[in-house]
C-alpha atoms as a PDB file:
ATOM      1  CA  UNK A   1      12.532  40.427  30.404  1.00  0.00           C
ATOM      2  CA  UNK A   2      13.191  36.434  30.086  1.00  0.00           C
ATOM      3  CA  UNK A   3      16.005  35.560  31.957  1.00  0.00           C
ATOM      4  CA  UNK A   4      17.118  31.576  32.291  1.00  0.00           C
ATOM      5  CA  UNK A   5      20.461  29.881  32.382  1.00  0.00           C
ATOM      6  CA  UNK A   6      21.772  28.690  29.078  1.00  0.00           C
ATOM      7  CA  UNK A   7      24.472  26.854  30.364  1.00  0.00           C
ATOM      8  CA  UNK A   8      27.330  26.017  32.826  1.00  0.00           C
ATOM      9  CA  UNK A   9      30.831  25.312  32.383  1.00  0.00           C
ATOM     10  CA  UNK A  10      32.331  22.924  34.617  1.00  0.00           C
ATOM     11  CA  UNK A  11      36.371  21.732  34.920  1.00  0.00           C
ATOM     12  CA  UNK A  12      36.201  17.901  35.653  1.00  0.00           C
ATOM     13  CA  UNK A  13      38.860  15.285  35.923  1.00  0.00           C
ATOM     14  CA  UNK A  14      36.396  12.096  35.996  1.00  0.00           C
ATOM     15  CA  UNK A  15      35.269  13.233  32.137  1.00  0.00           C
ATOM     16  CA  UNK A  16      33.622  10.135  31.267  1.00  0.00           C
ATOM     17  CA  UNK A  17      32.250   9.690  35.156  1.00  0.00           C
ATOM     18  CA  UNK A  18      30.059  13.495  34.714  1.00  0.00           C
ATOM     19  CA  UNK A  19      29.033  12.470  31.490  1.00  0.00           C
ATOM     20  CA  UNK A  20      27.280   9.204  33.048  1.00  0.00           C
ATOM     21  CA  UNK A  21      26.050  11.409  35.889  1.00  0.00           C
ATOM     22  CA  UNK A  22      24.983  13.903  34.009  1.00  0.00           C
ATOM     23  CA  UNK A  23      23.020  11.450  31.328  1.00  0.00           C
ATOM     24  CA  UNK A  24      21.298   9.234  34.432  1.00  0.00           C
ATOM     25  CA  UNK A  25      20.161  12.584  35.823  1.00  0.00           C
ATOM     26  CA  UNK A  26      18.847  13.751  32.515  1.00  0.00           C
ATOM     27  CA  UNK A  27      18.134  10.966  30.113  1.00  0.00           C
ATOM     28  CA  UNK A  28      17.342  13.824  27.726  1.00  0.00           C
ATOM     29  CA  UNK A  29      20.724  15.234  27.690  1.00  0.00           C
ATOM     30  CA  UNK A  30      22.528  14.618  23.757  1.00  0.00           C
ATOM     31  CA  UNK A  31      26.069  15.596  22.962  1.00  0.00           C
ATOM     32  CA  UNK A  32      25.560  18.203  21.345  1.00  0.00           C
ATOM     33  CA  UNK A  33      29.459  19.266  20.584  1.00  0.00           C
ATOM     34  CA  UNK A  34      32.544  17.334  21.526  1.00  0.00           C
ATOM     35  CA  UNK A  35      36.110  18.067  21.153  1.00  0.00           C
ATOM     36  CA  UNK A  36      39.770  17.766  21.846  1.00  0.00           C
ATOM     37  CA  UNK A  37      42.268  20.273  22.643  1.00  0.00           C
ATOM     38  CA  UNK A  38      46.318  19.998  23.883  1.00  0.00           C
ATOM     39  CA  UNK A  39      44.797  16.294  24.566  1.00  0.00           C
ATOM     40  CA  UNK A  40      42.034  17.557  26.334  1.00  0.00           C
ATOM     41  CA  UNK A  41      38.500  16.417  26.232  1.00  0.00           C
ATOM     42  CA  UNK A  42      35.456  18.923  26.061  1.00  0.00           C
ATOM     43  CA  UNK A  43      31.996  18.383  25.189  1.00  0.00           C
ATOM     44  CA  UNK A  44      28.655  20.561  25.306  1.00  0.00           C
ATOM     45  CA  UNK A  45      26.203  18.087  26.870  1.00  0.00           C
ATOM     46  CA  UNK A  46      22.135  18.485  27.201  1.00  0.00           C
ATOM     47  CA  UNK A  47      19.222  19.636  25.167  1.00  0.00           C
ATOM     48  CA  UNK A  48      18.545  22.191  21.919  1.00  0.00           C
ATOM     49  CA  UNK A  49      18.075  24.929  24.716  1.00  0.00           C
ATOM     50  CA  UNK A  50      20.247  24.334  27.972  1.00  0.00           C
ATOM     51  CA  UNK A  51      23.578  22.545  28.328  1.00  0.00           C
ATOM     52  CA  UNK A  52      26.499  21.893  30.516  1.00  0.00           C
ATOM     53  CA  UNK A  53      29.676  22.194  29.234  1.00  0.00           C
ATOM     54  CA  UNK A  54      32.217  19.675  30.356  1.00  0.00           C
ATOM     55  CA  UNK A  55      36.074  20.553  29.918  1.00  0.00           C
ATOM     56  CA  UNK A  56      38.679  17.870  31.114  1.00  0.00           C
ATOM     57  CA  UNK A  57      41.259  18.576  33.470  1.00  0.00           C
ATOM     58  CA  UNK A  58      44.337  17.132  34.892  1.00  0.00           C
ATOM     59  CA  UNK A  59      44.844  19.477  37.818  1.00  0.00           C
ATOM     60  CA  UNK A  60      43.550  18.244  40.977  1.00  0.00           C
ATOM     61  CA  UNK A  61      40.855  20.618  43.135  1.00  0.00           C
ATOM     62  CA  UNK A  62      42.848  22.655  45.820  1.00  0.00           C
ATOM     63  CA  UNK A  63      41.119  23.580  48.975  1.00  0.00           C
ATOM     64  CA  UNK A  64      39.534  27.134  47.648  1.00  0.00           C
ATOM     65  CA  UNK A  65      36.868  25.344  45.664  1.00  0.00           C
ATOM     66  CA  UNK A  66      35.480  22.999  48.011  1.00  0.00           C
ATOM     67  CA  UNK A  67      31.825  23.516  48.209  1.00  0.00           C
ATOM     68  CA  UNK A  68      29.990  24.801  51.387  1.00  0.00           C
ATOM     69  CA  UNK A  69      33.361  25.643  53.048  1.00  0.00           C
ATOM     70  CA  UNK A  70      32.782  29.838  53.678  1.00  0.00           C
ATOM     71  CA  UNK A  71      35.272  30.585  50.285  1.00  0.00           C
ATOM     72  CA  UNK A  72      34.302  31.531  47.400  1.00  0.00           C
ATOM     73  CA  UNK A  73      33.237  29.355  44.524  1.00  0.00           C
ATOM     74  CA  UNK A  74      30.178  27.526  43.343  1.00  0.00           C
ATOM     75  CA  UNK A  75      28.354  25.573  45.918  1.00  0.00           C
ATOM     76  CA  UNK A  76      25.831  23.422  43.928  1.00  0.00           C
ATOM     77  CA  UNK A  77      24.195  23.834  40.817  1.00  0.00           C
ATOM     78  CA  UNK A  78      20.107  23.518  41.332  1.00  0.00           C
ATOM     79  CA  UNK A  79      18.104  22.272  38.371  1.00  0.00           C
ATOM     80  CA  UNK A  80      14.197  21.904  38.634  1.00  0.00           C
ATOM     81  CA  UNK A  81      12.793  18.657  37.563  1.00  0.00           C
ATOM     82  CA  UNK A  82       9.054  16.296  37.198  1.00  0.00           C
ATOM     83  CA  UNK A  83      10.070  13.428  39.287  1.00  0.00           C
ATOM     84  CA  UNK A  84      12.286  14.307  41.800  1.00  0.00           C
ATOM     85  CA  UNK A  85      12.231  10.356  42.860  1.00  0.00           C
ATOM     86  CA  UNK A  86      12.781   8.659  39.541  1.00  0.00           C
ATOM     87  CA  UNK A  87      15.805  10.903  39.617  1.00  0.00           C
ATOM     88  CA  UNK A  88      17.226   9.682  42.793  1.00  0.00           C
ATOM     89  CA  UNK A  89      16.450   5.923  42.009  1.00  0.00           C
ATOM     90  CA  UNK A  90      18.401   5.792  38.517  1.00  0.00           C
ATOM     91  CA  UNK A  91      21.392   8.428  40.463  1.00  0.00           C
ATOM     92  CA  UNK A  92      21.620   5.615  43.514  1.00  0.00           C
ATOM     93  CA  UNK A  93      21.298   2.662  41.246  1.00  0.00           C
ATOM     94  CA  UNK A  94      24.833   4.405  39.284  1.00  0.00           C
ATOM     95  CA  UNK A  95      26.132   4.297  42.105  1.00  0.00           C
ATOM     96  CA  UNK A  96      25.864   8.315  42.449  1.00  0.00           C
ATOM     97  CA  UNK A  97      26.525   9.572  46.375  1.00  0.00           C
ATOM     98  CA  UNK A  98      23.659  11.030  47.967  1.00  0.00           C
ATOM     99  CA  UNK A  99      24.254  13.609  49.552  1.00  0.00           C
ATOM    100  CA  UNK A 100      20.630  15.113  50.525  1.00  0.00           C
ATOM    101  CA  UNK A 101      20.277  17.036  53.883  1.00  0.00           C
ATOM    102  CA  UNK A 102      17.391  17.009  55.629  1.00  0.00           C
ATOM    103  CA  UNK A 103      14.398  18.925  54.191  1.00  0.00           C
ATOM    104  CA  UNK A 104      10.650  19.070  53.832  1.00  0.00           C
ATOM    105  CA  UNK A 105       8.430  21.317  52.475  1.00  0.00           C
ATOM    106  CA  UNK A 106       4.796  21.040  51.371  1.00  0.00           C
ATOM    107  CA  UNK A 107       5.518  22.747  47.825  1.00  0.00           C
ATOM    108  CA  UNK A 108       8.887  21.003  46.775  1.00  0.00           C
ATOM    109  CA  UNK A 109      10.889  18.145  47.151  1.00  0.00           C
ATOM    110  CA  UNK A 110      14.950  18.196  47.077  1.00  0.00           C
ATOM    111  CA  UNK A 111      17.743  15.815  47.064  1.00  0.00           C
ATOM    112  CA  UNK A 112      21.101  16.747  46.461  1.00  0.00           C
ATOM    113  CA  UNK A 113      24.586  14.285  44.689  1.00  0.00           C
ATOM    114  CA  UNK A 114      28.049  14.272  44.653  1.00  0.00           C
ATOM    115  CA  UNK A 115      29.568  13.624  40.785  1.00  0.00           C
ATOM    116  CA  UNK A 116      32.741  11.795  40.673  1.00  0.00           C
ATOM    117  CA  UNK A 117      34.606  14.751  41.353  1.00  0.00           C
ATOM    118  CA  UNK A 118      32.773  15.878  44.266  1.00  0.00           C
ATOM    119  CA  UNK A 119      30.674  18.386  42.518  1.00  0.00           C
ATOM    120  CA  UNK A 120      26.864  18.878  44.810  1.00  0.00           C
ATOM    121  CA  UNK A 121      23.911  19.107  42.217  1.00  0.00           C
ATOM    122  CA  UNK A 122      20.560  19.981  43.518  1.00  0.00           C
ATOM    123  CA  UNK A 123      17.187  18.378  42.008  1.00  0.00           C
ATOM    124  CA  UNK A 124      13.907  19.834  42.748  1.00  0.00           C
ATOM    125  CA  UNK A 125      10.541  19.061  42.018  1.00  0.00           C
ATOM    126  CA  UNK A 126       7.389  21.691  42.492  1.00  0.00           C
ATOM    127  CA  UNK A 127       4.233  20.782  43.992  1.00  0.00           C
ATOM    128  CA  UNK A 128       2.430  23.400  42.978  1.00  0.00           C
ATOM    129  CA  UNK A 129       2.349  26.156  40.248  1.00  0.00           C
ATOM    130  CA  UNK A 130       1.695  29.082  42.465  1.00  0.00           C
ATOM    131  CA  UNK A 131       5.027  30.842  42.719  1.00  0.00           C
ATOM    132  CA  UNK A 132       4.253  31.925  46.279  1.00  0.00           C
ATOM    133  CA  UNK A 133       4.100  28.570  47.584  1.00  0.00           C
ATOM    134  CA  UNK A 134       6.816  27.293  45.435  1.00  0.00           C
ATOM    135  CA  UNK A 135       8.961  30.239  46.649  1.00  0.00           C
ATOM    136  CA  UNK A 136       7.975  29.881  50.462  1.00  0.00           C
ATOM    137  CA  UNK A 137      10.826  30.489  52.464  1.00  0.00           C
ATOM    138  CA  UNK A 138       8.780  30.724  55.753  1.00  0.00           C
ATOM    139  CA  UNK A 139       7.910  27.292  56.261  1.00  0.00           C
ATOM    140  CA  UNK A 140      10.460  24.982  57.868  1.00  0.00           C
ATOM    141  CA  UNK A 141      12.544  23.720  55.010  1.00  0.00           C
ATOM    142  CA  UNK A 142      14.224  20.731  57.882  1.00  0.00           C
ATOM    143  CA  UNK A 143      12.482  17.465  58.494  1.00  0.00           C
END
């Protein structure tokens, strides 16, 4: 069975601010579908196989969707990549918020932003192929 994630939907109110953070992340990423609705912007954002989809909102975020907080809701959305540090130079030199915690590992390398509306994204880049390595969880992940 192939499973991999298609795409996300996320509710922003900085519309034009995730577009530019989502475009410096992945200079790939090509609108692929945009659209209004009741004055609302939406657009499907990224490449012929994955995408995020972006709808525009006017409400403001309320305290049950903060991330890492103990309530439910997403936390950060993790997306593998080749160079982990090209990424965070062109996120930084937006203007992007990093918001990496400390980490180390011999087999990966993360670092972590805050979007304009205080949405976390993950980026990580493998060191190896072997999927044991990659997916060592007993090594200390903290620097």
């Amino acid at each position: 069975m192939i499973i991999r994630m298609e795409h996300a939907n996320l509710h922003v109110n900085h519309f034009d601010d995730a577009v530019r953070f989502l475009t410096t992340a992945f200079p790939d990423f090509k609108v692929r579908n945009e659209d209004v609705k009741d004055g609302l912007r939406g657009m499907h954002i990224g490449t012929e196989e994955t995408y995020i989809a972006l709808s525009e909102t006017k409400l403001e975020r309320d305290e049950g969707s903060v991330p890492y907080d103990g309530k439910p809701g997403v936390n950060h959305l993790g997306f593998e990549v080749d160079d982990v540090d090209a990424l965070h130079a062109r996120l930084t030199a937006a203007g992007f918020r990093d918001s990496t915690y400390p980490n180390s590992h011999p087999h990966r390398k993360r670092v972590y932003f805050n979007d304009a509306d205080g949405n976390d994204w993950e980026f990580v880049q493998y060191f190896s192929d072997d999927v044991a390595l990659r997916n060592d969880y007993q090594l200390p992940d903290k620097a």
